[in-house]
C-alpha atoms as a PDB file:
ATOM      1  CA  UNK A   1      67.179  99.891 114.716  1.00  0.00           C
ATOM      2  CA  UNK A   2      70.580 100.475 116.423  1.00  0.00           C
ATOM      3  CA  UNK A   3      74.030 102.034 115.020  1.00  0.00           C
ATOM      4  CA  UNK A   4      77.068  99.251 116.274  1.00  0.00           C
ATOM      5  CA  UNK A   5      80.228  98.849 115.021  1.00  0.00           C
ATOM      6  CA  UNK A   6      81.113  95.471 114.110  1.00  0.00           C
ATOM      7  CA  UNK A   7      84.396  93.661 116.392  1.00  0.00           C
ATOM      8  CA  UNK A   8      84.169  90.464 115.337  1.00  0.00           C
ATOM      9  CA  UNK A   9      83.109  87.508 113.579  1.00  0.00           C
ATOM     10  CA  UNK A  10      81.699  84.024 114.720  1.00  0.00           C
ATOM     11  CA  UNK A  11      83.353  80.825 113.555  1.00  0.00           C
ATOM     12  CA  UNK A  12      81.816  77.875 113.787  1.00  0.00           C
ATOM     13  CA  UNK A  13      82.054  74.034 112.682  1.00  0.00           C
ATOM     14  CA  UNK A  14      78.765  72.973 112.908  1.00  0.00           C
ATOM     15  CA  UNK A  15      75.429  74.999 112.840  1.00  0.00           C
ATOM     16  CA  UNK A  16      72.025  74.972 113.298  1.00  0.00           C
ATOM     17  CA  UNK A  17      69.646  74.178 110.123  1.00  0.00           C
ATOM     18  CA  UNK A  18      69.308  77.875 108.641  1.00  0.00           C
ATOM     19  CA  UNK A  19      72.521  79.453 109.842  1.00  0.00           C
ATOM     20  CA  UNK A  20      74.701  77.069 107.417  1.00  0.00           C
ATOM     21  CA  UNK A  21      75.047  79.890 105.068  1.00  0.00           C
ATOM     22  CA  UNK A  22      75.101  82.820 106.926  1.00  0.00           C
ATOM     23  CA  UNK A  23      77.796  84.860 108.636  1.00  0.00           C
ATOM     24  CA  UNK A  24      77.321  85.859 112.182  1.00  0.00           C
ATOM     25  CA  UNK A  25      79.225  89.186 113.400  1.00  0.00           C
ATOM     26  CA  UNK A  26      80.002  90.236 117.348  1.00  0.00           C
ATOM     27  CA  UNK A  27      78.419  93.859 117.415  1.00  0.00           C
ATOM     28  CA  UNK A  28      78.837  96.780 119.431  1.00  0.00           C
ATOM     29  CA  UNK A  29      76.797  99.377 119.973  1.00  0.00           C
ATOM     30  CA  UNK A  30      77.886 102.925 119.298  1.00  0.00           C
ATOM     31  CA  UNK A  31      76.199 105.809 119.525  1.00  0.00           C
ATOM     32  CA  UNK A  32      76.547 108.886 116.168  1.00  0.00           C
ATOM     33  CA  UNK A  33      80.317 110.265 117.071  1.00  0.00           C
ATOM     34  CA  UNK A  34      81.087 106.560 117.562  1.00  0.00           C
ATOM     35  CA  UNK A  35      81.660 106.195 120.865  1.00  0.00           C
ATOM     36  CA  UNK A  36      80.365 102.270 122.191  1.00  0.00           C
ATOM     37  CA  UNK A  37      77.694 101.999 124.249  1.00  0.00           C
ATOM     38  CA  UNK A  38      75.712  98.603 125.886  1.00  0.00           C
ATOM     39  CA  UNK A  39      76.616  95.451 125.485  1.00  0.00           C
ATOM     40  CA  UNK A  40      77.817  93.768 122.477  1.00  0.00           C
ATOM     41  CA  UNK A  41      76.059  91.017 120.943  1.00  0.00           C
ATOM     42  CA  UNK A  42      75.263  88.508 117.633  1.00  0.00           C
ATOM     43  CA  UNK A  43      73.814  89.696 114.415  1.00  0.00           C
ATOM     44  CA  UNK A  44      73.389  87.742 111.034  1.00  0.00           C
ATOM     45  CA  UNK A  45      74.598  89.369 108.358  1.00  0.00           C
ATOM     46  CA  UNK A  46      72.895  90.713 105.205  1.00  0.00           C
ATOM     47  CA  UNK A  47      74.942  93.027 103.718  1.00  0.00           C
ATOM     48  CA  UNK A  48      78.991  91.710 103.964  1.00  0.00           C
ATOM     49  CA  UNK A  49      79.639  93.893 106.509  1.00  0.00           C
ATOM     50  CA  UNK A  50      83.726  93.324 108.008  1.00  0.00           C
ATOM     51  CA  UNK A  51      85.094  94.013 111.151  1.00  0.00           C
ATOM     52  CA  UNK A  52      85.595  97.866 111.901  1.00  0.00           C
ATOM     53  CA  UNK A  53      82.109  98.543 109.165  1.00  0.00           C
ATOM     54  CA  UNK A  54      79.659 101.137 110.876  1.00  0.00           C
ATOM     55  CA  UNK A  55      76.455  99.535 110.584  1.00  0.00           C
ATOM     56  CA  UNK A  56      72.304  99.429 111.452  1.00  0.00           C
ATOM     57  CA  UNK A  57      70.928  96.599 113.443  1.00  0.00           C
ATOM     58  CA  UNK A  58      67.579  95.423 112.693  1.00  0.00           C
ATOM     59  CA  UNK A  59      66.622  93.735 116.474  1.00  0.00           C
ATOM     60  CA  UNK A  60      63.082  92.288 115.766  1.00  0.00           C
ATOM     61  CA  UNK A  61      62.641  88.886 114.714  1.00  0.00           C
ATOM     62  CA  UNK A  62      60.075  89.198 112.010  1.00  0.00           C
ATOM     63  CA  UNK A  63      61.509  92.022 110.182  1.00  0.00           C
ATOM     64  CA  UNK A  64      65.066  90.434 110.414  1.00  0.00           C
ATOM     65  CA  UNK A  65      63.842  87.469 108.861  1.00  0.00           C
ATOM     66  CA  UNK A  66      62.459  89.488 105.710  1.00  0.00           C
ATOM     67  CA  UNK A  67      65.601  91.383 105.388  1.00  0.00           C
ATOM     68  CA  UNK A  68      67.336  87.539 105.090  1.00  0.00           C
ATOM     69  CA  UNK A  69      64.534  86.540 102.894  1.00  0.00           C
ATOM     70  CA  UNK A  70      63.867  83.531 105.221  1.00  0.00           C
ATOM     71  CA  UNK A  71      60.220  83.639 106.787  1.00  0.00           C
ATOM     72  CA  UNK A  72      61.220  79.659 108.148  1.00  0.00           C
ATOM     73  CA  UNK A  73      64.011  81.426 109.953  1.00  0.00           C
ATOM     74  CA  UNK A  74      62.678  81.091 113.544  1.00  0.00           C
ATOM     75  CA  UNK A  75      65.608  81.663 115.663  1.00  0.00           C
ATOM     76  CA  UNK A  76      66.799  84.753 113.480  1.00  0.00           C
ATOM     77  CA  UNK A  77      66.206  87.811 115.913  1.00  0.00           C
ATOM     78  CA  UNK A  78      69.232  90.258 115.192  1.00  0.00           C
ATOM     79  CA  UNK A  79      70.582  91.028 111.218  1.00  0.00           C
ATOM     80  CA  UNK A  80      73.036  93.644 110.070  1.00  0.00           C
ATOM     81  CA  UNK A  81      70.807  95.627 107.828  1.00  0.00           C
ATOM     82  CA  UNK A  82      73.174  98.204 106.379  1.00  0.00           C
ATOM     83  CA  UNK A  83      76.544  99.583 106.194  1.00  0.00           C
ATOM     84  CA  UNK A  84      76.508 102.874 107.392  1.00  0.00           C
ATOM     85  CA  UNK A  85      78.921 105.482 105.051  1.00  0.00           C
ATOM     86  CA  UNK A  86      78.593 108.539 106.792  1.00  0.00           C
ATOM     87  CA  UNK A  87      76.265 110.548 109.832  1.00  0.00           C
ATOM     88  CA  UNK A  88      75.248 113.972 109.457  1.00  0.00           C
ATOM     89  CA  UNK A  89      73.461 115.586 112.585  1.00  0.00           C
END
């Protein structure tokens, strides 16, 4: 799992057969004050997450494709699990 901030969305006119319906966000990571780390990268998502949302990254193929219900989902590796509402350390 990794905390990222979402920047952006991807638009697209044509798709490949099981991302038709899904929304793909530009993520960065952050780490708990917020502060980006990495490399930013793509991430189906699950939960209607926006641009600016705090969220969790699920980065393992499998268990993305049960959080997207989608077991025929082969090329789903990265999914925006959860929106994130507050931190407390």
């Amino acid at each position: 799992m990794r905390l990222a901030k979402v920047i952006g969305t991807v638009v697209s006119s044509t798709k490949a057969p099981g991302y038709e319906s899904r929304k793909i966000l530009v993520v960065q990571p952050v780490d708990p004050k917020g502060n980006y780390i990495g490399t930013s990268f793509l991430a189906i998502d699950a939960v209607q997450a926006g641009v600016n949302d705090l969220v969790l990254t699920i980065e393992e193929g499998n268990s993305a494709r049960q959080i997207i219900q989608d077991a025929d989902a082969v090329t789903v590796k990265t999914v925006v699990a959860a929106i994130v509402d507050e931190i407390s350390t």
